[in-house]
PDB file of N, CA and C in Angstrom:
ATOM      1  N   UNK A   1      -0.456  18.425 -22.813  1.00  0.00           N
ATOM      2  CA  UNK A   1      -1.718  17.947 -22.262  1.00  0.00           C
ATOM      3  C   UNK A   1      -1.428  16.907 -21.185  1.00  0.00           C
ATOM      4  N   UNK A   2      -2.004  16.729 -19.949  1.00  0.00           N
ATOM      5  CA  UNK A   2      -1.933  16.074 -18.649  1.00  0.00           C
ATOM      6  C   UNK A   2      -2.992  14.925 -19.168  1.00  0.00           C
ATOM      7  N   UNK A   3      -2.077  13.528 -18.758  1.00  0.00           N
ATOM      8  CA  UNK A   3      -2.965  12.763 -18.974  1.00  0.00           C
ATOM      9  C   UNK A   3      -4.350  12.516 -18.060  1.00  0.00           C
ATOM     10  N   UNK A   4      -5.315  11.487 -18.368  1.00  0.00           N
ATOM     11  CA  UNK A   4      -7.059  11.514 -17.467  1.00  0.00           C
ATOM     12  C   UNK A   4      -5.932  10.989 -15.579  1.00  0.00           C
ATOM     13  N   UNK A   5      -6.692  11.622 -15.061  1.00  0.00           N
ATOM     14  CA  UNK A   5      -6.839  11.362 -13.053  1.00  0.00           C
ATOM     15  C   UNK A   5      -6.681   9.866 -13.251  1.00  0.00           C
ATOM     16  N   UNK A   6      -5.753   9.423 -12.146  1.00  0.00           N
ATOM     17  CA  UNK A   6      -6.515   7.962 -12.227  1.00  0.00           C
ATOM     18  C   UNK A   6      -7.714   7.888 -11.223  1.00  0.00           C
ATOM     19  N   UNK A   7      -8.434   6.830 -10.718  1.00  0.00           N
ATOM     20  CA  UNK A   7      -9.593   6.992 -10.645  1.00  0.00           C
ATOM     21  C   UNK A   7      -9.629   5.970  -9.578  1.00  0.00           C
ATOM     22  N   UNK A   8      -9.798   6.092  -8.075  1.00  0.00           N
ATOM     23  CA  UNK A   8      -9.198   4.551  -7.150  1.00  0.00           C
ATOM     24  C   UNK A   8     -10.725   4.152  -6.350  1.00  0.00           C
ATOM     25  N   UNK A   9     -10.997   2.608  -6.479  1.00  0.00           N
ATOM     26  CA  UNK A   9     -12.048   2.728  -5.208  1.00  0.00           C
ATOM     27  C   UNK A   9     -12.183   2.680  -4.249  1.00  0.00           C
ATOM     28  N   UNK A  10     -10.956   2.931  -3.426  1.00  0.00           N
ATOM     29  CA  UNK A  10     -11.387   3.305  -2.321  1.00  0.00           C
ATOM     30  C   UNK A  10      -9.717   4.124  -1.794  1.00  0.00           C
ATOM     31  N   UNK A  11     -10.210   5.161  -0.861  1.00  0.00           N
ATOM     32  CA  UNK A  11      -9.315   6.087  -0.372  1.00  0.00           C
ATOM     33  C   UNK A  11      -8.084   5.313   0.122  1.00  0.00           C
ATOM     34  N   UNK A  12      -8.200   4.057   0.492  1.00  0.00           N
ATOM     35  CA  UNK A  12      -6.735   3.806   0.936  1.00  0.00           C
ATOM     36  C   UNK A  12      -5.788   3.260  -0.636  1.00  0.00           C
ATOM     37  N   UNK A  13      -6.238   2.786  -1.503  1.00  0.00           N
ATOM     38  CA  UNK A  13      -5.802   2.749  -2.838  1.00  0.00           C
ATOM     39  C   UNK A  13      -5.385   3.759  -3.102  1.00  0.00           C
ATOM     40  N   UNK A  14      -5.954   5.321  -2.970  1.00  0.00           N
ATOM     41  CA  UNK A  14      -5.039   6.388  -3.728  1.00  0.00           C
ATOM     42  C   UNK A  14      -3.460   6.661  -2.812  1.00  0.00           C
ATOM     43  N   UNK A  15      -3.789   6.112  -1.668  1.00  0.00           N
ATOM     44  CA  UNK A  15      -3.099   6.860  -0.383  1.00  0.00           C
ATOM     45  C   UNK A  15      -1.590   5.874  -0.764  1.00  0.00           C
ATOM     46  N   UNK A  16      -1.977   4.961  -0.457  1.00  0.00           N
ATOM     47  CA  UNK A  16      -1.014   4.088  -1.174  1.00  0.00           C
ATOM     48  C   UNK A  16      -0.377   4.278  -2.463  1.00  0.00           C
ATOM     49  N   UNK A  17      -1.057   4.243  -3.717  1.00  0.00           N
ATOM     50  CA  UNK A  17      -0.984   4.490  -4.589  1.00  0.00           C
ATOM     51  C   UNK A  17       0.399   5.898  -4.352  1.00  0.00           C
ATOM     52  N   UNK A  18       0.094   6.799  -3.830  1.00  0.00           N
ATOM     53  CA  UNK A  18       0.412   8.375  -3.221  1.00  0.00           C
ATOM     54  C   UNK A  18       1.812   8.073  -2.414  1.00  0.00           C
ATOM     55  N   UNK A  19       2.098   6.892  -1.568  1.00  0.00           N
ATOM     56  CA  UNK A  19       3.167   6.730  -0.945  1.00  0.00           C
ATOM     57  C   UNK A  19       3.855   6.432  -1.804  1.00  0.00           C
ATOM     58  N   UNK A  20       3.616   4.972  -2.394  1.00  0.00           N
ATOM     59  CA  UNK A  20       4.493   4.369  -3.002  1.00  0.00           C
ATOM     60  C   UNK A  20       5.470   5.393  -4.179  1.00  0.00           C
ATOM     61  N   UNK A  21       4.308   6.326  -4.999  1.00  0.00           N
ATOM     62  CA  UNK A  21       5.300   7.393  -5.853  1.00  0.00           C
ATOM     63  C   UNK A  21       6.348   7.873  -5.037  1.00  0.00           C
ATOM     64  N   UNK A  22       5.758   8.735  -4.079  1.00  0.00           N
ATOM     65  CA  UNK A  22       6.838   9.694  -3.071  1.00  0.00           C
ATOM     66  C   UNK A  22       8.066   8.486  -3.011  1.00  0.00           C
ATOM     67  N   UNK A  23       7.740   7.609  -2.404  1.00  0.00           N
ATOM     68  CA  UNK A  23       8.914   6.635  -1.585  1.00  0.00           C
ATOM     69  C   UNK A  23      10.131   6.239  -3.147  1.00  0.00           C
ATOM     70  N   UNK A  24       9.574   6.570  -4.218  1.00  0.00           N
ATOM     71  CA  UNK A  24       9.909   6.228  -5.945  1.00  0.00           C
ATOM     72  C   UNK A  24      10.704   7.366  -5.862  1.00  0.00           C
ATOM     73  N   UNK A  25      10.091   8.861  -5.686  1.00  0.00           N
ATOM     74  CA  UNK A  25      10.321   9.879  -6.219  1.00  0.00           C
ATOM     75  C   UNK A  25      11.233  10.616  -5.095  1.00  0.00           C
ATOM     76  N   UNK A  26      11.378   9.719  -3.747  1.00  0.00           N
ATOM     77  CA  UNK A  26      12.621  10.128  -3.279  1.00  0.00           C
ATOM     78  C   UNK A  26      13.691   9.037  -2.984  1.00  0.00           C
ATOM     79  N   UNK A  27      14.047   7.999  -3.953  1.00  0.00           N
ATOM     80  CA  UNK A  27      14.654   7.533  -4.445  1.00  0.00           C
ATOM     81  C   UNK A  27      15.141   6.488  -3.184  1.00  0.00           C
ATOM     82  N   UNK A  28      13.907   5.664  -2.994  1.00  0.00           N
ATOM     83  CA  UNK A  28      13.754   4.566  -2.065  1.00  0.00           C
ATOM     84  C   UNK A  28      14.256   3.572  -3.134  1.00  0.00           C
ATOM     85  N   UNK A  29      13.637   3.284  -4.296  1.00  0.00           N
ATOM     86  CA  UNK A  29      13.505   2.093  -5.257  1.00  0.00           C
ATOM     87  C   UNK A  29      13.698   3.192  -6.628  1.00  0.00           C
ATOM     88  N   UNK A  30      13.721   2.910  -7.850  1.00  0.00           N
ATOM     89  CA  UNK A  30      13.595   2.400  -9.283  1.00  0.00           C
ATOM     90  C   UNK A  30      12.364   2.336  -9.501  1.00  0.00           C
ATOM     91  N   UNK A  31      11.610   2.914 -10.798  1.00  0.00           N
ATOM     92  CA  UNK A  31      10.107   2.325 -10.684  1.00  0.00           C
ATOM     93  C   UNK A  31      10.576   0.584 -11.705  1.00  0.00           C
ATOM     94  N   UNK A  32      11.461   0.615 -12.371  1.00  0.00           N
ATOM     95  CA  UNK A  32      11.478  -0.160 -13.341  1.00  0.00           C
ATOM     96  C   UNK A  32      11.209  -1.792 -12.763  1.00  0.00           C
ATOM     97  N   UNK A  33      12.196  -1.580 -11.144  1.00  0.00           N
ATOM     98  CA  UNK A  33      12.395  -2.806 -10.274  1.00  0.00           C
ATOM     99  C   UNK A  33      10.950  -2.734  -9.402  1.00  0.00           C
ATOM    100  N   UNK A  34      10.224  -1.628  -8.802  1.00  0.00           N
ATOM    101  CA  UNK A  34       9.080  -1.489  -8.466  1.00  0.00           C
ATOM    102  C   UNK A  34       7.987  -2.781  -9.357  1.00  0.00           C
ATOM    103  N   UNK A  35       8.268  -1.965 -10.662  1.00  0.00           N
ATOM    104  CA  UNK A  35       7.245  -3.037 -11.575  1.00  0.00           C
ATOM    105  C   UNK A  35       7.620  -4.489 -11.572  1.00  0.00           C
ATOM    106  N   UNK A  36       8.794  -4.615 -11.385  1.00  0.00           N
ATOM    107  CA  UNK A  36       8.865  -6.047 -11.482  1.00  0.00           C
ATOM    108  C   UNK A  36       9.094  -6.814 -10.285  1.00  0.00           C
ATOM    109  N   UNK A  37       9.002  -6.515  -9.295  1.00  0.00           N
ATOM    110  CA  UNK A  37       8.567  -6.636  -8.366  1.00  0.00           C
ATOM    111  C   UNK A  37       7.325  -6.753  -7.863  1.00  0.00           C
ATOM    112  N   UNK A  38       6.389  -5.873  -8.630  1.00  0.00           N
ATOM    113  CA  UNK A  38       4.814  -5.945  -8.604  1.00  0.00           C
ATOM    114  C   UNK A  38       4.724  -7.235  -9.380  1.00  0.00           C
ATOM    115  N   UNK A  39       5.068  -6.896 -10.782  1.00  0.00           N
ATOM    116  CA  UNK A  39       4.398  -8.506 -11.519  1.00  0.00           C
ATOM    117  C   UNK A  39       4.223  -9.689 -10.992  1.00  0.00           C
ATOM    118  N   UNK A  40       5.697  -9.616 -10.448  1.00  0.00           N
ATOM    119  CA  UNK A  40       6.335 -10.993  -9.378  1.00  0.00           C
ATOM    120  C   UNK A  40       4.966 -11.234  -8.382  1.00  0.00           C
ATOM    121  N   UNK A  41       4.623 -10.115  -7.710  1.00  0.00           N
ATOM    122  CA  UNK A  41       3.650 -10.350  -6.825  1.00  0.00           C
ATOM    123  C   UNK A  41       2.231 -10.870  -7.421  1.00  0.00           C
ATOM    124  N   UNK A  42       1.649 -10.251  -8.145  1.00  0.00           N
ATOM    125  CA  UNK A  42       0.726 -10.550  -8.759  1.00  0.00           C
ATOM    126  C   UNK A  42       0.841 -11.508  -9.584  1.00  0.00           C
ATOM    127  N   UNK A  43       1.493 -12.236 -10.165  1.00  0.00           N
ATOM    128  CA  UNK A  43       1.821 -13.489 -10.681  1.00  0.00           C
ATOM    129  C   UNK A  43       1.699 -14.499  -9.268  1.00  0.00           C
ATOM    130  N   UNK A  44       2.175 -14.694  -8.090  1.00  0.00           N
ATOM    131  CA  UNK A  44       2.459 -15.131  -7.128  1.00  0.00           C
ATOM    132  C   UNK A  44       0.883 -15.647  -6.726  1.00  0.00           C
ATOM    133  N   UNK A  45       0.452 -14.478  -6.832  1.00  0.00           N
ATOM    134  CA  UNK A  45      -1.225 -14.825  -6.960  1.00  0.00           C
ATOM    135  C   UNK A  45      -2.508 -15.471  -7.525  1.00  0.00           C
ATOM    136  N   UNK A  46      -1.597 -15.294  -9.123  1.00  0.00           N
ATOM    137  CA  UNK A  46      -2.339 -15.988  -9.568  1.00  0.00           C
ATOM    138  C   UNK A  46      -3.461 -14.773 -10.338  1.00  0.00           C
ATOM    139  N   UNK A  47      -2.553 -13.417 -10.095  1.00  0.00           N
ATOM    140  CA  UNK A  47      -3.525 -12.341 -10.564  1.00  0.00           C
ATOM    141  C   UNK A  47      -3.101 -11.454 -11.914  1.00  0.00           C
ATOM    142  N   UNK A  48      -3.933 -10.738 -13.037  1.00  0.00           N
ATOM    143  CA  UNK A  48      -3.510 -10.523 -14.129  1.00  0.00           C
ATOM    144  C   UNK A  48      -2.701  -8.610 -13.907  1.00  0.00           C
ATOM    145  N   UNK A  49      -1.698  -8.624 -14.488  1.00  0.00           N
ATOM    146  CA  UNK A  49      -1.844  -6.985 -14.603  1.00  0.00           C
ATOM    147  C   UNK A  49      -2.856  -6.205 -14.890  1.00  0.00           C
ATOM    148  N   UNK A  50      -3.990  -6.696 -16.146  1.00  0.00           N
ATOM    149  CA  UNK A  50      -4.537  -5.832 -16.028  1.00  0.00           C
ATOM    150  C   UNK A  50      -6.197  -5.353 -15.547  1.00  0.00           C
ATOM    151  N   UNK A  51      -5.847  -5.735 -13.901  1.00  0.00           N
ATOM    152  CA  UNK A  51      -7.016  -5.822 -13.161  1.00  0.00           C
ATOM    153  C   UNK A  51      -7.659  -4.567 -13.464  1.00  0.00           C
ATOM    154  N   UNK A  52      -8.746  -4.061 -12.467  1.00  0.00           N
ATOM    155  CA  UNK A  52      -9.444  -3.294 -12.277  1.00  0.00           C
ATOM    156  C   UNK A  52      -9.024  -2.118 -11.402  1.00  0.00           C
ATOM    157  N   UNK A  53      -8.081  -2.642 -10.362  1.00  0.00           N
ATOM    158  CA  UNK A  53      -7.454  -1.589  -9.660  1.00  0.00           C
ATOM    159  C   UNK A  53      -8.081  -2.075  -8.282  1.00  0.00           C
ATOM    160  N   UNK A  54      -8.859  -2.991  -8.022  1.00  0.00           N
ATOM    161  CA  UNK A  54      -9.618  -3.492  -6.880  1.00  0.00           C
ATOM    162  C   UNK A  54      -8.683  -3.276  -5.738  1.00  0.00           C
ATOM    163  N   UNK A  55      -9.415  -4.156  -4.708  1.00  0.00           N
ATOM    164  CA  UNK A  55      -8.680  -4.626  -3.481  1.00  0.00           C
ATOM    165  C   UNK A  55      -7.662  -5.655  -4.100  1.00  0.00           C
ATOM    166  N   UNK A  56      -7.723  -6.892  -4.498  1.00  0.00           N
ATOM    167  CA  UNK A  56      -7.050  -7.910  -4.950  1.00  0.00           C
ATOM    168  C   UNK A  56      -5.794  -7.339  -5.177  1.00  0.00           C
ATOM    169  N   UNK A  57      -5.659  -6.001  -6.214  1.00  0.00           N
ATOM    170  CA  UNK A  57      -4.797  -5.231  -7.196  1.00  0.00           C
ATOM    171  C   UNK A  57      -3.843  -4.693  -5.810  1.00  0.00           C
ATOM    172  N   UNK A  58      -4.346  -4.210  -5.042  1.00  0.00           N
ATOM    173  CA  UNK A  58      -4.200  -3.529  -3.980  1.00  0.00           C
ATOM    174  C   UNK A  58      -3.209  -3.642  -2.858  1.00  0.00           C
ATOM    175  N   UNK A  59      -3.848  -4.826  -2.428  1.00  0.00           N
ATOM    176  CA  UNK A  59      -3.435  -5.919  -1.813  1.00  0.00           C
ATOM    177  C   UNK A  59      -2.120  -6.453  -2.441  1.00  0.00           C
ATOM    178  N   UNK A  60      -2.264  -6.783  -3.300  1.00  0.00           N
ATOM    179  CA  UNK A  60      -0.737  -7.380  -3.930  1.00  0.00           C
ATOM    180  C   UNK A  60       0.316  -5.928  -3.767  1.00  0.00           C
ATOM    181  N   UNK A  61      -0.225  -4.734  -4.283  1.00  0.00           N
ATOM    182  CA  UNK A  61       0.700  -3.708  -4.186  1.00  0.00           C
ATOM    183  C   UNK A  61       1.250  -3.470  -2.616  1.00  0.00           C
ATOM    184  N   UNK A  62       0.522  -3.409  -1.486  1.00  0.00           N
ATOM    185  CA  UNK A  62       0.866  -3.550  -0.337  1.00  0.00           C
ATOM    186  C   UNK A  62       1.772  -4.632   0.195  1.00  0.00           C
ATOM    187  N   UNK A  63       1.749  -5.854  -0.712  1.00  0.00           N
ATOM    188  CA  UNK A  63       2.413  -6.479  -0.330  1.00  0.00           C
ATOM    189  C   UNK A  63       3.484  -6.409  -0.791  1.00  0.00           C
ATOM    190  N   UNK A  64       3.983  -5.902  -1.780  1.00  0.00           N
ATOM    191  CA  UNK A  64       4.992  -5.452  -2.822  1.00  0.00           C
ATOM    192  C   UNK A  64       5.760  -4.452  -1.717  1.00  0.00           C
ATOM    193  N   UNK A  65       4.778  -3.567  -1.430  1.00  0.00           N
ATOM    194  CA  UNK A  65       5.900  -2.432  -0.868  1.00  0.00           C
ATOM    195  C   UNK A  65       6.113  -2.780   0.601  1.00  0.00           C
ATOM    196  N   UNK A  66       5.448  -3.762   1.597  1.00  0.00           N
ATOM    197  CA  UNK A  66       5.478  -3.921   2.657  1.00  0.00           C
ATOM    198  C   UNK A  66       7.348  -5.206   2.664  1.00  0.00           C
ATOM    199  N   UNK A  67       7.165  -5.653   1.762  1.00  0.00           N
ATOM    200  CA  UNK A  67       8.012  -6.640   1.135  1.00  0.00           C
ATOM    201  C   UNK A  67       9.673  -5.534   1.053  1.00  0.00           C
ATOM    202  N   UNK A  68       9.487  -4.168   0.301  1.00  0.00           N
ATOM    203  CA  UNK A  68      10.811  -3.455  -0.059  1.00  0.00           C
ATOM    204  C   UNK A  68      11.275  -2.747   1.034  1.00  0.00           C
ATOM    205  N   UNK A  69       9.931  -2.536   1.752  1.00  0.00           N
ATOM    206  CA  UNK A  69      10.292  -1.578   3.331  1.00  0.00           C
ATOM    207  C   UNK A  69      10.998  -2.364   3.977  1.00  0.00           C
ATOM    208  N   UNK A  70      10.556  -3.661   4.537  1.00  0.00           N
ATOM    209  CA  UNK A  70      11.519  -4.867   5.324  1.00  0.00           C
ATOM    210  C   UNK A  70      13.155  -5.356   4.920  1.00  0.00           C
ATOM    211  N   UNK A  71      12.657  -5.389   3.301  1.00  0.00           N
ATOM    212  CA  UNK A  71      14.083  -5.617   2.825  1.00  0.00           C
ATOM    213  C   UNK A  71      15.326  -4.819   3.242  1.00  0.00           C
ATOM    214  N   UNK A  72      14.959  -3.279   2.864  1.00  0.00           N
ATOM    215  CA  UNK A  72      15.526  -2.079   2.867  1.00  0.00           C
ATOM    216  C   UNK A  72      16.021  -1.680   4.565  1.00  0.00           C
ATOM    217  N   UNK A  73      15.089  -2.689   5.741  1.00  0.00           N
ATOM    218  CA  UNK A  73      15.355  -2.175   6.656  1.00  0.00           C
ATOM    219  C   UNK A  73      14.457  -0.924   7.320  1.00  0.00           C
ATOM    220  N   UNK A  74      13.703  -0.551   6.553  1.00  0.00           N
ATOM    221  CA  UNK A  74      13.383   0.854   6.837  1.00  0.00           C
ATOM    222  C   UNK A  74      11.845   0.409   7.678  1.00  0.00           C
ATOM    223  N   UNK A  75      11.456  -0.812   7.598  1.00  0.00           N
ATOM    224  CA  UNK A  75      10.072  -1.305   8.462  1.00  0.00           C
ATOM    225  C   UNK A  75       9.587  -2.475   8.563  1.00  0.00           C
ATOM    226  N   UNK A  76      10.487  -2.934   9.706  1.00  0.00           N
ATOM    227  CA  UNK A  76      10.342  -4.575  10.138  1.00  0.00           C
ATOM    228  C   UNK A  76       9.098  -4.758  10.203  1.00  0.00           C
ATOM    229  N   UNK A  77       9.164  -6.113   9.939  1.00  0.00           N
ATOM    230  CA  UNK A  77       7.517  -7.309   9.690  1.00  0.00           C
ATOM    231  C   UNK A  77       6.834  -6.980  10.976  1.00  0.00           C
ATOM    232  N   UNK A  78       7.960  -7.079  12.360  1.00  0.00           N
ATOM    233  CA  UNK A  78       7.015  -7.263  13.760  1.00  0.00           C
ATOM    234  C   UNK A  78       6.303  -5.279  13.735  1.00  0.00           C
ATOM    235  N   UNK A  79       6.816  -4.487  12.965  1.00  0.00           N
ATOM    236  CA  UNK A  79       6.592  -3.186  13.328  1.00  0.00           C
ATOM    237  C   UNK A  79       5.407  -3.281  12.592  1.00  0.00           C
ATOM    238  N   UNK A  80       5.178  -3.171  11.400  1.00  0.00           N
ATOM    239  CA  UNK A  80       4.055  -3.137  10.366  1.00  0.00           C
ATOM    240  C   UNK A  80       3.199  -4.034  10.858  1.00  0.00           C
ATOM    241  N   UNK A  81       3.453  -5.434  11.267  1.00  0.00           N
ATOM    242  CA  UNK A  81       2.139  -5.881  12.029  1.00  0.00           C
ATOM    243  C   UNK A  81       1.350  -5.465  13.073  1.00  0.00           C
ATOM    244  N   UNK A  82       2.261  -4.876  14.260  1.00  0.00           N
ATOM    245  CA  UNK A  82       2.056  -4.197  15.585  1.00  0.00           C
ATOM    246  C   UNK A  82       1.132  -2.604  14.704  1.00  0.00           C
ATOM    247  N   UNK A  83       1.295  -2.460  14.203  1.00  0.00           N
ATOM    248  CA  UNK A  83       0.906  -0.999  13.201  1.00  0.00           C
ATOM    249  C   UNK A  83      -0.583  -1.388  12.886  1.00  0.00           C
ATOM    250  N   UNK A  84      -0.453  -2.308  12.089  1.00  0.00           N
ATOM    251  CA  UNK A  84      -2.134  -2.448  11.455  1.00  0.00           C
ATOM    252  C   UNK A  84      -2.888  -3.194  12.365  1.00  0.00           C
ATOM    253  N   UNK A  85      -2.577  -3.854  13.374  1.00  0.00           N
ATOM    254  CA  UNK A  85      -3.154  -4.223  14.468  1.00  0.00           C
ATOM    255  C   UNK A  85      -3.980  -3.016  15.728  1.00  0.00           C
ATOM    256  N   UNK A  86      -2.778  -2.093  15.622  1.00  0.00           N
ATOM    257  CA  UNK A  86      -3.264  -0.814  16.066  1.00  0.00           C
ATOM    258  C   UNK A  86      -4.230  -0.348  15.513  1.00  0.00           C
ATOM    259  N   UNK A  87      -4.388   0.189  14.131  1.00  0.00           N
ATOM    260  CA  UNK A  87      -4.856   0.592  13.162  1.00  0.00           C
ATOM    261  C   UNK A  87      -6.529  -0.128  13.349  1.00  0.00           C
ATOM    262  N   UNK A  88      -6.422  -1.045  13.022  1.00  0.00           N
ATOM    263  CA  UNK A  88      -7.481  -1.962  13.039  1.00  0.00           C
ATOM    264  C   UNK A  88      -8.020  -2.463  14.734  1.00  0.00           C
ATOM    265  N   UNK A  89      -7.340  -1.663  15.111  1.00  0.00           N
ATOM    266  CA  UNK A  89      -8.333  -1.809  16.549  1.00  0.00           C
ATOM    267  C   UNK A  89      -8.855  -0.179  17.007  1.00  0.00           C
ATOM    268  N   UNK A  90      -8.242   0.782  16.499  1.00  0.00           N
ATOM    269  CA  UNK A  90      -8.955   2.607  16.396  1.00  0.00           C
ATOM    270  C   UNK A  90      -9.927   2.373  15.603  1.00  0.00           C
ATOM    271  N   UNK A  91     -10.377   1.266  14.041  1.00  0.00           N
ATOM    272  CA  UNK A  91     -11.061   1.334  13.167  1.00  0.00           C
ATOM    273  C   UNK A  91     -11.895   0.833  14.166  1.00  0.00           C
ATOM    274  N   UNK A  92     -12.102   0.227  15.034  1.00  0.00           N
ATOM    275  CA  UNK A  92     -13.063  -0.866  15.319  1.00  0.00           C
ATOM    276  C   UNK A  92     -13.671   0.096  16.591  1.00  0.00           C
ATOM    277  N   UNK A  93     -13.305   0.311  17.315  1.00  0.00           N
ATOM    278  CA  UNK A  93     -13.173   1.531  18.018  1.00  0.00           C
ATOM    279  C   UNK A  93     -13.826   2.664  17.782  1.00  0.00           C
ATOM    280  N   UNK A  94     -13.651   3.061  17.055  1.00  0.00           N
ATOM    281  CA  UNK A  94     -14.331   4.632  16.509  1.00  0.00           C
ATOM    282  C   UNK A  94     -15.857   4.511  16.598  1.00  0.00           C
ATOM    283  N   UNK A  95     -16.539   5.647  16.614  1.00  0.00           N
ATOM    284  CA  UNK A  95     -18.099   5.327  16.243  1.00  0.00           C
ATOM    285  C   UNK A  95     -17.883   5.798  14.960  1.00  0.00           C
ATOM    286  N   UNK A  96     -18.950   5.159  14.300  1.00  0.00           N
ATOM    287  CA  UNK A  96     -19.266   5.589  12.295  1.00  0.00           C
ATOM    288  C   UNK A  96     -19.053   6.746  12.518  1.00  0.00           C
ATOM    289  N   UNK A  97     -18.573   7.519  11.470  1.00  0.00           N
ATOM    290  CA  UNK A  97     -18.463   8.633  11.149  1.00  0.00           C
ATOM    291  C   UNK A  97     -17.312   9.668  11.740  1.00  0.00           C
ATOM    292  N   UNK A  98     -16.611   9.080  12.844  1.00  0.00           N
ATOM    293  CA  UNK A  98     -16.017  10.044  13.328  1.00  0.00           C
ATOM    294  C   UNK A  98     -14.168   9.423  13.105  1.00  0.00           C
ATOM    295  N   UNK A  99     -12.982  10.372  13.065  1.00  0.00           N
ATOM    296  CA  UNK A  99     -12.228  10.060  12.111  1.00  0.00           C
ATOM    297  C   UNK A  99     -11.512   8.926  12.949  1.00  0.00           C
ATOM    298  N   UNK A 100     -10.824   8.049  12.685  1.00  0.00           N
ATOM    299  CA  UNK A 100     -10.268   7.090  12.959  1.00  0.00           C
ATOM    300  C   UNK A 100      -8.989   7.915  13.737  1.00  0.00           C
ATOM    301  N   UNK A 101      -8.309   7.265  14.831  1.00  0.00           N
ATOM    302  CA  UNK A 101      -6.750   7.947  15.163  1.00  0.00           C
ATOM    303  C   UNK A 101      -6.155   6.985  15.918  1.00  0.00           C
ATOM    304  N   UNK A 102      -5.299   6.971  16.204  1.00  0.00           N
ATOM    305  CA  UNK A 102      -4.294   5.907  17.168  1.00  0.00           C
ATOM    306  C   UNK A 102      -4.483   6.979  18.459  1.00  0.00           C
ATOM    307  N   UNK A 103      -4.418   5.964  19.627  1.00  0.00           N
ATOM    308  CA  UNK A 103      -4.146   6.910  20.922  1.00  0.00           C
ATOM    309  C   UNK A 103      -2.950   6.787  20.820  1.00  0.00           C
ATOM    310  N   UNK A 104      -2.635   8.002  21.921  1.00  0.00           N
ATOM    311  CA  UNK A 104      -1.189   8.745  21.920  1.00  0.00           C
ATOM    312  C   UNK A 104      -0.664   7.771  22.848  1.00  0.00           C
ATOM    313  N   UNK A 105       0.938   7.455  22.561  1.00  0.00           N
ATOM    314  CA  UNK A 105       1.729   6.539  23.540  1.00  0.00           C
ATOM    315  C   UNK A 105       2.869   7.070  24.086  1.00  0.00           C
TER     316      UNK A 105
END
């Protein structure tokens, strides 16, 4: 028997949620050091394990993995900032409803 879906509120939580396995399951990290690495974070915060799965929850996990990418080399601080800066200027950009994209460079 397959255990219940988990259940995320909002689409960038699963997406994430969705990387971070892959990046696990092709043997970027350990989940064991993953987790403790998360705690670390969420302790850091001041936040409990066993949240809700919120943004807060979220947020700490992003920072967790934004934290192993840099370490690892595989995605400097100035790149990931230059990234969601992008990101967050197509979001702002877009009209409602229509899909978000980076222009081509």
């Amino acid at each position: 028997m397959i255990g219940p879906t988990p259940v995320f509120d909002a689409p960038w939580h699963a997406q994430l949620f969705a990387l971070t396995v892959h990046l696990n399951e092709t043997g970027r990290f350990d989940w064991p050091s993953w987790a403790a690495r998360f705690s670390e974070t969420l302790a850091r915060h001041g936040l409990e394990c066993e949240l809700n799965g919120g943004d807060d929850y979220f947020n700490a996990w992003l920072e967790t993995l934004e934290a192993l990418l840099a370490e690892d080399g595989t995605a400097a601080p100035i790149e990931m900032r230059d990234m969601k800066h992008a990101w967050e200027q197509a979001y702002l950009s877009t009209p409602h409803g229509a899909p978000v994209t980076l222009p081509e460079s």
